[in-house]
Protein backbone atom coordinates (compact mmCIF):
# COMPACT_ATOMS: atom_id res chain seq x y z
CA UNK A 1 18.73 42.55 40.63
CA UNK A 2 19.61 44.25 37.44
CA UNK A 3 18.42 42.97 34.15
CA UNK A 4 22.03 42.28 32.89
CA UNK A 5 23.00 40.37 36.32
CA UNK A 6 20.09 38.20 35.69
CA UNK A 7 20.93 37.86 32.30
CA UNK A 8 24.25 36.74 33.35
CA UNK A 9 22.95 34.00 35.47
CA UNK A 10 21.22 31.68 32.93
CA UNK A 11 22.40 28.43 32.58
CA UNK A 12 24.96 27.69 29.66
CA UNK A 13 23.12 25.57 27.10
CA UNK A 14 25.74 22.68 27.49
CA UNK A 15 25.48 22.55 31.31
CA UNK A 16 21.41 22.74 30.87
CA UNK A 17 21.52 20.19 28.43
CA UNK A 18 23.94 17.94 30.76
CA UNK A 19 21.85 18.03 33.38
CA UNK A 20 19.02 17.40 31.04
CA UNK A 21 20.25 14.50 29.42
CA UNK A 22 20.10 12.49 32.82
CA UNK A 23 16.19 13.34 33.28
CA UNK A 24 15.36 11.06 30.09
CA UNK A 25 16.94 9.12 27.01
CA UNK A 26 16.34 11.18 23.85
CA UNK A 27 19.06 11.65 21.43
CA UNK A 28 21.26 14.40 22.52
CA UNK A 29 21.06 16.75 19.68
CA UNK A 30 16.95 16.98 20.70
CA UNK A 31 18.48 17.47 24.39
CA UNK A 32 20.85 20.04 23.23
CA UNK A 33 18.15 22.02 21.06
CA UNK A 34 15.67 22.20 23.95
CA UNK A 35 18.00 23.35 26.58
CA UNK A 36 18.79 26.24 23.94
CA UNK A 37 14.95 26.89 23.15
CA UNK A 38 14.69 26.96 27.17
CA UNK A 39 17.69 29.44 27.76
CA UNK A 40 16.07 31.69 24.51
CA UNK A 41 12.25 31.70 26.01
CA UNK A 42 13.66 32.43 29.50
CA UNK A 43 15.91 35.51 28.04
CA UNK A 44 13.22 37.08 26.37
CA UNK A 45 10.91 36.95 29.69
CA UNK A 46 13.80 38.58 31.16
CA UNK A 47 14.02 41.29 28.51
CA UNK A 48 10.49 41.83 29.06
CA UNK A 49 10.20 42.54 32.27
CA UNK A 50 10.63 38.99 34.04
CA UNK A 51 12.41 38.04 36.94
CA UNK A 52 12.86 34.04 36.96
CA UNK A 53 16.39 32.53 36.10
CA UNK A 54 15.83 28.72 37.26
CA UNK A 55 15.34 26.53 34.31
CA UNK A 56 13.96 23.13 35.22
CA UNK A 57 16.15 20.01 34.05
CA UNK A 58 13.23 17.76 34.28
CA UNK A 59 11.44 19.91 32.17
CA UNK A 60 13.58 20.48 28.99
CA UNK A 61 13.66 16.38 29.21
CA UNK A 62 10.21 16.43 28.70
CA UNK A 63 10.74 18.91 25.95
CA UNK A 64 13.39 16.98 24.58
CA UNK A 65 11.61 13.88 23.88
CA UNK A 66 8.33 15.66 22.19
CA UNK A 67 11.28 17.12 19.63
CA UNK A 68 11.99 13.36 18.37
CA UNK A 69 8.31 12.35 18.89
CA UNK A 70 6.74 11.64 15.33
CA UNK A 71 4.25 14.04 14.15
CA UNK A 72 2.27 10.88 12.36
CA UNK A 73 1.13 8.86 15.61
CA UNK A 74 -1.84 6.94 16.45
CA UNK A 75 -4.58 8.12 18.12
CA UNK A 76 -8.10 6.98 19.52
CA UNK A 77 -11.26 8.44 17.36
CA UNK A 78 -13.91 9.23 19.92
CA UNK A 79 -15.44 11.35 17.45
CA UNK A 80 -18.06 9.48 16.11
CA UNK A 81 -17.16 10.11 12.56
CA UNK A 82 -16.12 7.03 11.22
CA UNK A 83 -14.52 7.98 8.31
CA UNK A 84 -12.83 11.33 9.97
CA UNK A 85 -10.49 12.98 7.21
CA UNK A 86 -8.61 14.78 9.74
CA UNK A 87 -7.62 11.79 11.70
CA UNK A 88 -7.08 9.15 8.51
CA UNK A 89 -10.14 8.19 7.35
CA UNK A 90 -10.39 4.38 7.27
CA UNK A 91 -8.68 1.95 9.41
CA UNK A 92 -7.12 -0.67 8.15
CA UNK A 93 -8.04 -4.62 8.75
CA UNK A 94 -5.85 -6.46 10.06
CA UNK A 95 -5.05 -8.90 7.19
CA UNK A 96 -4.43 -5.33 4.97
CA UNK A 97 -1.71 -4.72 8.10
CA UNK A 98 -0.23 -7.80 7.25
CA UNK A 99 0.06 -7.16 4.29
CA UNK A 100 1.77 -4.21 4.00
CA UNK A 101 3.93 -5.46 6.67
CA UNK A 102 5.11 -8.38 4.36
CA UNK A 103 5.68 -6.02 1.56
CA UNK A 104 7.37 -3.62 3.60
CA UNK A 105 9.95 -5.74 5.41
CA UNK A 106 12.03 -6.43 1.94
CA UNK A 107 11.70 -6.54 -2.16
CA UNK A 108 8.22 -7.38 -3.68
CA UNK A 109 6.67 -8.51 -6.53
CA UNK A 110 5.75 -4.89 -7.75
CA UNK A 111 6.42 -5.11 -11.36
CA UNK A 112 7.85 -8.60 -11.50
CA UNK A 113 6.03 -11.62 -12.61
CA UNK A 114 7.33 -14.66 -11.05
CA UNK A 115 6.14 -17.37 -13.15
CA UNK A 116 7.51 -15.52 -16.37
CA UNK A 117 10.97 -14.46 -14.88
CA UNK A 118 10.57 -10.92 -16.39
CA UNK A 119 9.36 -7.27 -15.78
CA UNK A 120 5.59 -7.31 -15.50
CA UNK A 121 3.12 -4.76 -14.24
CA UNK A 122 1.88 -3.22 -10.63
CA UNK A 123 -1.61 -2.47 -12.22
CA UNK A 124 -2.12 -6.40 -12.48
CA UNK A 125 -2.51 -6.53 -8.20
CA UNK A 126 -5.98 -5.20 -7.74
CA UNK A 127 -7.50 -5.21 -11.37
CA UNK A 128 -8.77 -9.00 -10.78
CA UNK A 129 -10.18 -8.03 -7.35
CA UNK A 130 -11.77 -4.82 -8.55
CA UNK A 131 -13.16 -6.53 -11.73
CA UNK A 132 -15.01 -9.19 -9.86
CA UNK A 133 -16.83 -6.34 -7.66
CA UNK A 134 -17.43 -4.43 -9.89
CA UNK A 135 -18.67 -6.14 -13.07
CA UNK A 136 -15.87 -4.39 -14.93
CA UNK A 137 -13.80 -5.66 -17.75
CA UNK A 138 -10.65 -3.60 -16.43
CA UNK A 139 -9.49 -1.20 -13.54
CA UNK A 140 -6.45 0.50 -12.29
CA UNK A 141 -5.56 2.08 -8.90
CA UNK A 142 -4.17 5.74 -8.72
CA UNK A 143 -3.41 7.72 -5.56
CA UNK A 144 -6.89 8.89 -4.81
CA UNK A 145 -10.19 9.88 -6.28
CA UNK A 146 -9.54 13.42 -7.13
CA UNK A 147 -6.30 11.62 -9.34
CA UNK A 148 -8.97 9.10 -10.85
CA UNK A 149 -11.23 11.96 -11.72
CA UNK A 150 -8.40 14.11 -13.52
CA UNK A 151 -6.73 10.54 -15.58
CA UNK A 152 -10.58 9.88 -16.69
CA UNK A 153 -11.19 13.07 -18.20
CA UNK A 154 -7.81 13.63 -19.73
CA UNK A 155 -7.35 10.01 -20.59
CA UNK A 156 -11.38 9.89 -22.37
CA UNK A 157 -11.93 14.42 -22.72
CA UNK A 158 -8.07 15.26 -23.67
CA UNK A 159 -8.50 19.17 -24.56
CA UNK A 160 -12.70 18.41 -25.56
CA UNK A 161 -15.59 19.66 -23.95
CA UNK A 162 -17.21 18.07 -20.84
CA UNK A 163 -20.81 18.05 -20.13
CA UNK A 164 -21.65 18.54 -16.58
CA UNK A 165 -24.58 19.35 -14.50
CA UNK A 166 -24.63 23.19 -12.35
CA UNK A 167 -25.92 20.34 -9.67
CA UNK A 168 -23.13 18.35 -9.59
CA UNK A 169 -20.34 20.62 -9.49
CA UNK A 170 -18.81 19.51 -5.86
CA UNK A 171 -16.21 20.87 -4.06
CA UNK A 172 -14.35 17.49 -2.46
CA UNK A 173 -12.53 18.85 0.17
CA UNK A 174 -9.77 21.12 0.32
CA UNK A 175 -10.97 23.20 -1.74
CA UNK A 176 -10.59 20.69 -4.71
CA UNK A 177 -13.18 21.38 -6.69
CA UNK A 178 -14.90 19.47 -10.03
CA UNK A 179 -14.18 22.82 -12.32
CA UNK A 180 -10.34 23.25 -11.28
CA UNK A 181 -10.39 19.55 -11.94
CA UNK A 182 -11.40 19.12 -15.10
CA UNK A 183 -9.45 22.71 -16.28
CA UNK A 184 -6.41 20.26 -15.11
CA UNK A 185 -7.36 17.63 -16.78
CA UNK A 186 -7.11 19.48 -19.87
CA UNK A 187 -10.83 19.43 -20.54
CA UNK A 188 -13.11 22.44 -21.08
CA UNK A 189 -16.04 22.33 -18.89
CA UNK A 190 -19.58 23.03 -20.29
CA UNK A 191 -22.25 23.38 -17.56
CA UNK A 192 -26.45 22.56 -18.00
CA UNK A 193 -29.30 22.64 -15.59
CA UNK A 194 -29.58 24.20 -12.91
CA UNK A 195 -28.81 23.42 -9.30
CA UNK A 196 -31.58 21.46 -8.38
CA UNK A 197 -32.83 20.19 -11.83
CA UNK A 198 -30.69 19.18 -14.66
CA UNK A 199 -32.83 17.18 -17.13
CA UNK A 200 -31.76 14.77 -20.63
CA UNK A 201 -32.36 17.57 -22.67
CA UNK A 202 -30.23 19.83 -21.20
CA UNK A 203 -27.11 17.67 -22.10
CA UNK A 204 -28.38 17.11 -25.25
CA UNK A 205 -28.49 20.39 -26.05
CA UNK A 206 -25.27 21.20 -25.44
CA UNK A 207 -23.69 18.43 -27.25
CA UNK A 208 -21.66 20.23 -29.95
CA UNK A 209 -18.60 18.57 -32.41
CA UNK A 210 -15.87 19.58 -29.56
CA UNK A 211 -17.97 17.39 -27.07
CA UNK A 212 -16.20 14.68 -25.81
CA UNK A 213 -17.50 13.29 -22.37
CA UNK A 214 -20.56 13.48 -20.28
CA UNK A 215 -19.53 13.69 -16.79
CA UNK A 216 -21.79 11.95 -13.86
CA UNK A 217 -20.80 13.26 -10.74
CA UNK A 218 -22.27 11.75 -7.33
CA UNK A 219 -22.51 14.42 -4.92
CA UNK A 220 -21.63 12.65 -1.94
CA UNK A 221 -20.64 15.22 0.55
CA UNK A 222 -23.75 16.74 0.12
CA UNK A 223 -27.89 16.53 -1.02
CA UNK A 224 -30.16 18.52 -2.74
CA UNK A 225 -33.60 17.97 -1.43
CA UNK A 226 -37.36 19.04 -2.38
CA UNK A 227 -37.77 20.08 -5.88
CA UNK A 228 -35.08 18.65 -7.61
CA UNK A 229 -34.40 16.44 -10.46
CA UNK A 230 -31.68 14.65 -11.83
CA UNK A 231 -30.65 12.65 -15.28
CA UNK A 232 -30.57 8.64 -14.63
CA UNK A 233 -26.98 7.49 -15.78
CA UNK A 234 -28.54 5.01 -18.13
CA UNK A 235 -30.08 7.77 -19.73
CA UNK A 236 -26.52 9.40 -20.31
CA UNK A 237 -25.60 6.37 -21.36
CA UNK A 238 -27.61 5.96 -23.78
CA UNK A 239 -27.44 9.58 -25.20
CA UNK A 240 -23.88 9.46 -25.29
CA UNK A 241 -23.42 5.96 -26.75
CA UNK A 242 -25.52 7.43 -29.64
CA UNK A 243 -23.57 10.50 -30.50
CA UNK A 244 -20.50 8.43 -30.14
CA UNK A 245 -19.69 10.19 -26.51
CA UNK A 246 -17.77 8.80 -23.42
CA UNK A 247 -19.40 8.54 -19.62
CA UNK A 248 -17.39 9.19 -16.95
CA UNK A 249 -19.19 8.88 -13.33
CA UNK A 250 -17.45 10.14 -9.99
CA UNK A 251 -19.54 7.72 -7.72
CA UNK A 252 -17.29 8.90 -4.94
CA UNK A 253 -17.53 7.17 -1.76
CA UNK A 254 -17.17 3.95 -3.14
CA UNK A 255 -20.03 1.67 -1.70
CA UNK A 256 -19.74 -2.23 -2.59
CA UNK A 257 -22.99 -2.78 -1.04
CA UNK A 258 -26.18 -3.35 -2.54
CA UNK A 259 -28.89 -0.68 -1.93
CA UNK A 260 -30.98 -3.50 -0.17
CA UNK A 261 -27.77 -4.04 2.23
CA UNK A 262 -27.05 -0.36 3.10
CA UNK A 263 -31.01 -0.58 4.16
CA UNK A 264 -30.38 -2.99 6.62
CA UNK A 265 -27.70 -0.98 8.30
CA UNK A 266 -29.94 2.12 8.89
CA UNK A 267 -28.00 3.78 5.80
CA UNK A 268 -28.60 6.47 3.17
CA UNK A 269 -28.63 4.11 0.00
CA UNK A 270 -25.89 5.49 -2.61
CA UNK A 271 -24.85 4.20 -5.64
CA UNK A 272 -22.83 1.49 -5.98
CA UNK A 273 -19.63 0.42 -8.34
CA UNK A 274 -21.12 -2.46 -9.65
CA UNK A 275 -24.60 0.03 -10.33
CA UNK A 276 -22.93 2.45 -12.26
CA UNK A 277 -20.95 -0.38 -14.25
CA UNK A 278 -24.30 -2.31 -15.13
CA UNK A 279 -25.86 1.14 -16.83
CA UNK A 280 -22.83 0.83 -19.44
CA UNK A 281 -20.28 4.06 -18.33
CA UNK A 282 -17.35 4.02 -19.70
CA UNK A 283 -14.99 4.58 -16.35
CA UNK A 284 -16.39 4.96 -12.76
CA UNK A 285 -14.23 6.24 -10.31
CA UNK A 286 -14.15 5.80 -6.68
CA UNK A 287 -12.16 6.39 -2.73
CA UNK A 288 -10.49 3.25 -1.87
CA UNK A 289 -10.38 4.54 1.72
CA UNK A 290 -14.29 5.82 2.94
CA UNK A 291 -16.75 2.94 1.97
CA UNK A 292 -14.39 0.64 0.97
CA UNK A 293 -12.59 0.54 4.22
CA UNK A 294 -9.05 0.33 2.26
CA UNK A 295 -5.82 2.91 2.33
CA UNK A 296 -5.80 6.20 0.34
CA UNK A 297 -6.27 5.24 -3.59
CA UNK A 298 -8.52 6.00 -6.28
CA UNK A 299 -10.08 3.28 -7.92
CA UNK A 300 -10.65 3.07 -11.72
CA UNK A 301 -12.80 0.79 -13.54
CA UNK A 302 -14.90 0.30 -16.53
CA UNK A 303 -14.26 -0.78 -20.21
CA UNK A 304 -11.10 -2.38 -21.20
CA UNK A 305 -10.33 0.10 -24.23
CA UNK A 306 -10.76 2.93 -21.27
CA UNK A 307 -8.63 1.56 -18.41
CA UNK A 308 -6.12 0.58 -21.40
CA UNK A 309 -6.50 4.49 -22.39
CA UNK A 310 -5.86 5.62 -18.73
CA UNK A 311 -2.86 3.28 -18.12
CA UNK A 312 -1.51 4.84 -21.31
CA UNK A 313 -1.49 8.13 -20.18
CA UNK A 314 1.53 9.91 -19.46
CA UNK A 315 -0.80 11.48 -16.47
CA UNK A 316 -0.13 7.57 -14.89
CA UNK A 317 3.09 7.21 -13.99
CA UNK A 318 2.51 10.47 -11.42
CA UNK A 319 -0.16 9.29 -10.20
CA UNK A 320 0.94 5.54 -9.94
CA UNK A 321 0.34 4.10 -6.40
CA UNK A 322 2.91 2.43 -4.79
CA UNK A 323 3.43 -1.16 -3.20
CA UNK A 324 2.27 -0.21 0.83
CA UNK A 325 -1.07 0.78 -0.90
CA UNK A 326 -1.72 -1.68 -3.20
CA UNK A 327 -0.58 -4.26 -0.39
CA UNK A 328 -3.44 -2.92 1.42
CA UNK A 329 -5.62 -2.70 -1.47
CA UNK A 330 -5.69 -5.97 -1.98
CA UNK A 331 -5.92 -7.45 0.69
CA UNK A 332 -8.39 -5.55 1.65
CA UNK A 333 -10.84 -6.31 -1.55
CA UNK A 334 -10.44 -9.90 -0.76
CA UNK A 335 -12.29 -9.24 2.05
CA UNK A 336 -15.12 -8.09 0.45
CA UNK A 337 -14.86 -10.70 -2.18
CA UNK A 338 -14.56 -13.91 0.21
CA UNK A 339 -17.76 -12.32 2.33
CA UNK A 340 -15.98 -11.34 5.23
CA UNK A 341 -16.62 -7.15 5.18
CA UNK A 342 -17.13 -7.57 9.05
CA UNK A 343 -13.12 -7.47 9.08
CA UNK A 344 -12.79 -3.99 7.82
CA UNK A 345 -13.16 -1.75 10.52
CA UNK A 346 -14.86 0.88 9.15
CA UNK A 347 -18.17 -1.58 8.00
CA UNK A 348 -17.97 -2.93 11.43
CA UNK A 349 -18.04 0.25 12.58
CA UNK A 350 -21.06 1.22 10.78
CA UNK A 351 -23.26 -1.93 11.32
CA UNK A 352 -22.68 -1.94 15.07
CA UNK A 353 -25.59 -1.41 16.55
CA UNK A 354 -27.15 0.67 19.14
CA UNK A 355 -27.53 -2.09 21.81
CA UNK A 356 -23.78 -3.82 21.45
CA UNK A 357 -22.73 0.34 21.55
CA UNK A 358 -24.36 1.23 25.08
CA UNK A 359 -23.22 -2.36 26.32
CA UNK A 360 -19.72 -1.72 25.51
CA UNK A 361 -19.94 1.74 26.61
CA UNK A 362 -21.44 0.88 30.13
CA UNK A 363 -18.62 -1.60 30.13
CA UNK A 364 -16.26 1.03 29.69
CA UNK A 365 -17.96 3.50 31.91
CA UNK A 366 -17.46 0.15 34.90
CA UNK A 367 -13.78 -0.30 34.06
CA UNK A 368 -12.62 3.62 33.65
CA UNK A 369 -13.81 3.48 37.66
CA UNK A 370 -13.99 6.54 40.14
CA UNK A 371 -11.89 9.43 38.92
CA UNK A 372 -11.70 12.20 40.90
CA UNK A 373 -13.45 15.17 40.23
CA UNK A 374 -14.86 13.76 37.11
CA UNK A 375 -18.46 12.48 36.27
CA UNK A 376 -18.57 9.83 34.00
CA UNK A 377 -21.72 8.97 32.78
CA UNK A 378 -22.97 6.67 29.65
CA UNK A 379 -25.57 8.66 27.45
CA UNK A 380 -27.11 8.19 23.93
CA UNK A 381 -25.00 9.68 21.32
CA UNK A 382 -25.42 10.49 16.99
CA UNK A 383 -22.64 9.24 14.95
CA UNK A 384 -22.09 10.12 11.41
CA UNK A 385 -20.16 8.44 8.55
CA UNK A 386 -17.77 11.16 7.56
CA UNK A 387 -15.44 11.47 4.67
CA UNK A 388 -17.54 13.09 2.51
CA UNK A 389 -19.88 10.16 2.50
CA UNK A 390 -23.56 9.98 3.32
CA UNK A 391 -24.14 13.56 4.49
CA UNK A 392 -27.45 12.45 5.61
CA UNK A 393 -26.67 9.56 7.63
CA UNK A 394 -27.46 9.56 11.19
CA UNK A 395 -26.23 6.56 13.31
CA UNK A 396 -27.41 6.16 16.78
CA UNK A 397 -24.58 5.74 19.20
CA UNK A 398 -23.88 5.55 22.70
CA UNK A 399 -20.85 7.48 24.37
CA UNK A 400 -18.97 8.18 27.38
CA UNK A 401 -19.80 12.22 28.60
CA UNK A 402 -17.42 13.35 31.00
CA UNK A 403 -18.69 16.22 33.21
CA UNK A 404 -17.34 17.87 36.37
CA UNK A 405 -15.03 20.48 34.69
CA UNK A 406 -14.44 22.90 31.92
CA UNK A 407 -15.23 20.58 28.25
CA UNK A 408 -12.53 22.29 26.87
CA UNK A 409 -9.76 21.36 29.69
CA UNK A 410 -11.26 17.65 29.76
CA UNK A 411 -10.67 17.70 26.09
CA UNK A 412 -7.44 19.15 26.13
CA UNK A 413 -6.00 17.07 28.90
CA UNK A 414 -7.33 13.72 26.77
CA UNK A 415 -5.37 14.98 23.66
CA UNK A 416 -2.28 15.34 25.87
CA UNK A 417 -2.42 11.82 26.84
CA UNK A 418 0.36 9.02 25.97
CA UNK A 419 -1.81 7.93 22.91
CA UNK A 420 -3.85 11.41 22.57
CA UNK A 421 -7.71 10.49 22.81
CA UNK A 422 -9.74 12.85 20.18
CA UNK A 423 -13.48 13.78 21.77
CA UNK A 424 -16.05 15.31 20.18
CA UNK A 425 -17.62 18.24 22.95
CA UNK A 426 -21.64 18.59 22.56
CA UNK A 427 -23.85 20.56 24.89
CA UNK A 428 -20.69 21.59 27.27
CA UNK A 429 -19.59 18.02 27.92
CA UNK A 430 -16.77 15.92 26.31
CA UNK A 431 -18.11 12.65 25.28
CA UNK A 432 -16.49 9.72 23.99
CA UNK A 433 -18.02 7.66 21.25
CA UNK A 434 -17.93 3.68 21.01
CA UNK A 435 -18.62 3.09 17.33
CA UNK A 436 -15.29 4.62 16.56
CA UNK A 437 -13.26 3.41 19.78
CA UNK A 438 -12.51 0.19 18.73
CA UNK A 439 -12.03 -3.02 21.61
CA UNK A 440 -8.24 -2.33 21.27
CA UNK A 441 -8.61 1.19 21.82
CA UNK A 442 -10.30 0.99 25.17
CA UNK A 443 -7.13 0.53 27.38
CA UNK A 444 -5.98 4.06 26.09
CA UNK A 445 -8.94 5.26 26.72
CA UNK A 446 -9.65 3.87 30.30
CA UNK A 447 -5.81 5.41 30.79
CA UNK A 448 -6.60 8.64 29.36
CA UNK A 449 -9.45 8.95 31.79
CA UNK A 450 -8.13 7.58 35.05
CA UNK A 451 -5.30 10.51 34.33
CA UNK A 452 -7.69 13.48 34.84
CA UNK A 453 -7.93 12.99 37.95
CA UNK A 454 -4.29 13.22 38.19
């Protein structure tokens, strides 16, 4: 058959699309759009050579639907990284859920105090919270940390100098790095040290007239170890408090927990909030969503005349957060506050411990049954915190690994599931980590699995 007599038999879009539309129950401008994708893929295989003409109904349905499937959907972390960037970083508690669920369904109290009748302020929701965490006497909430970062040093450096060490000069992600920072900030960055040792004297020295800020920046995503040194932030402190100088510390993951705490849970001790505030900065800065377990924000606090100087900024009202996230926020705080961090996922992730992990997993292992052509087997596991946060943290885990076949088809055929189940492959198997599946999680999984042997 001739290449313009099978051209001549493809299906009309409308007729594809009619035939289509009683496979499934999308809309029918996504049935419509995938019969004419199907009739354009199957032309071009006929210009190039191909043969086929037969376009299957059922299967521009199928297409039809993943058109009007969201692109933001939920899926299971089996990763091991609790605080995976990629996949959303923290998970909300459940009271947080509420939360923005209240706020969400109608008006809010935003910037509207209630007892006053009148316009009042959306920086008032967390700043109460965050001050008794903290120690602070003020805070305020922008969109993230990189924001917070860029509002301290143009709120407290404007177009001055800012003293930084070689050490600290972190990329965050992204490519986001301190320097392109602080040029946006305004600032003019002045670097001392070296990488691995950056001593007193070296930002003493290059304290000049145009020097406005001494920036502290935690390097979180990252460590320096063997010969290195660093300058204590209550000796900046001090040096800048007598030369009449601003401290601004990036602590950057945000831990609320004390260093004695983070022991006890087999972690990397950083530096807390409340730490930095005690050694007298002048702003800290902080994720609302790695250690703190929250949504996306960056958290602000230190001395009332700075927080007032950073709310003032015209910098704020772009970088504002808005009602979802400070709903969240909140409630999520008030967690920590009223001692019940085992409600935000990602702490409870990170204190389980080994023993509850390879119970639940074998539990898992029992209920995902026989599936053919599969070997599912419970083995120990490494999990890591993720986010940028404790680079050096190793957590021992325990996991599902799935053998039998390919790693790479196990793992593709998981993603392709209803609620698409992320692995992690290591040494040619997929494997499937408990500390990030949480308990409501494990019917997805235990579906996700049954289906590969499908």
């Amino acid at each position: 058959m001739s290449r313009d007599e099978l051209l001549r038999r493809l299906p009309a879009v409308h007729e594809l699309a009619a035939a289509a539309a009683t496979h499934g129950d999308a809309p029918r401008w996504a049935v419509v759009e995938a019969a004419r994708r199907a009739v354009a893929a199957r032309r071009a295989e006929i210009l190039a050579g191909g043969d086929a003409v037969e376009i299957a109904a059922d299967g521009v349905a199928r297409a039809a639907l993943a058109l009007v499937r969201p692109t933001l959907r939920r899926v299971v972390n089996a990763t091991g990284v609790v605080l995976h960037t990629n996949l959303g970083r923290a998970p909300l508690a459940a009271p947080a859920r509420r939360a923005v669920d209240e706020v969400a369904a109608g008006y809010a109290t935003l910037e509207y105090d209630v007892d006053a009748g009148a316009r009042g302020s959306r920086h008032v929701h967390a700043a109460s919270l965050l001050r008794e965490l903290t120690g602070a006497e003020d805070a305020v909430v922008v969109n993230n940390n990189a924001a917070a970062t860029v509002l301290a040093l143009a709120a407290l450096g404007g177009d001055r100098e800012v003293v930084v060490s070689r050490g600290e000069l972190v990329e965050i992600g992204g490519s986001f790095r301190i320097p392109e920072i602080l040029k946006m900030s305004g600032g003019r960055m002045v670097e001392v040290g070296t990488t691995n040792k950056t001593r007193l004297a070296d930002y003493e020295g290059a304290i000049t007239e145009r020097t406005s800020v001494l920036l502290k920046v935690h390097t979180s995503n990252f460590a320096i170890v063997g010969f290195t040194e660093a300058a204590p932030v209550e000796q900046l402190v001090a040096l800048a408090k007598a030369r009449g100088l601003a401290v601004v510390f990036d602590v950057g993951s945000g831990a609320l927990l004390d260093a004695a705490a983070q022991r006890a849970l087999g972690l990397p001790v950083e530096p807390t909030v409340r730490e930095a505030i005690a050694a007298g900065v002048d702003l800290a800065c902080c994720s609302g969503d790695k250690l703190v377990g929250g949504p996306q924000a960056g958290l602000l606090v230190g001395t009332a005349a700075a927080i007032a100087r950073c709310r003032a900024h015209p910098l704020m009202r772009a970088l504002r957060p808005d009602k979802l996230t400070l709903a969240a926020l909140q409630a999520t705080l008030a967690l920590w506050r009223d001692d019940r961090a085992a409600e935000v996922p990602a702490f409870a992730m990170l204190s389980a411990t080994a023993d509850d992990l390879e119970a639940r997993a074998e539990a898992l292992q029992r209920a995902c049954g026989d599936v053919a052509g599969l070997t599912i087997a419970v083995g120990p596991t490494t999990s890591t915190v993720g986010g940028g946060a404790m680079p050096l943290a190793a957590l021992p885990s325990w996991a599902l690994v799935l053998t039998g076949r390919a790693a790479d088809a196990i793992d593709a055929a998981l993603r392709a599931a209803p609620v698409p189940v992320i692995a992690r492959i290591l040494d040619g198997a997929a494997t499937l980590d408990l500390r990030t599946i949480g308990p409501d999680d494990e019917p997805d999984v235990i579906a996700a699995v049954r289906a590969l042997g499908t």
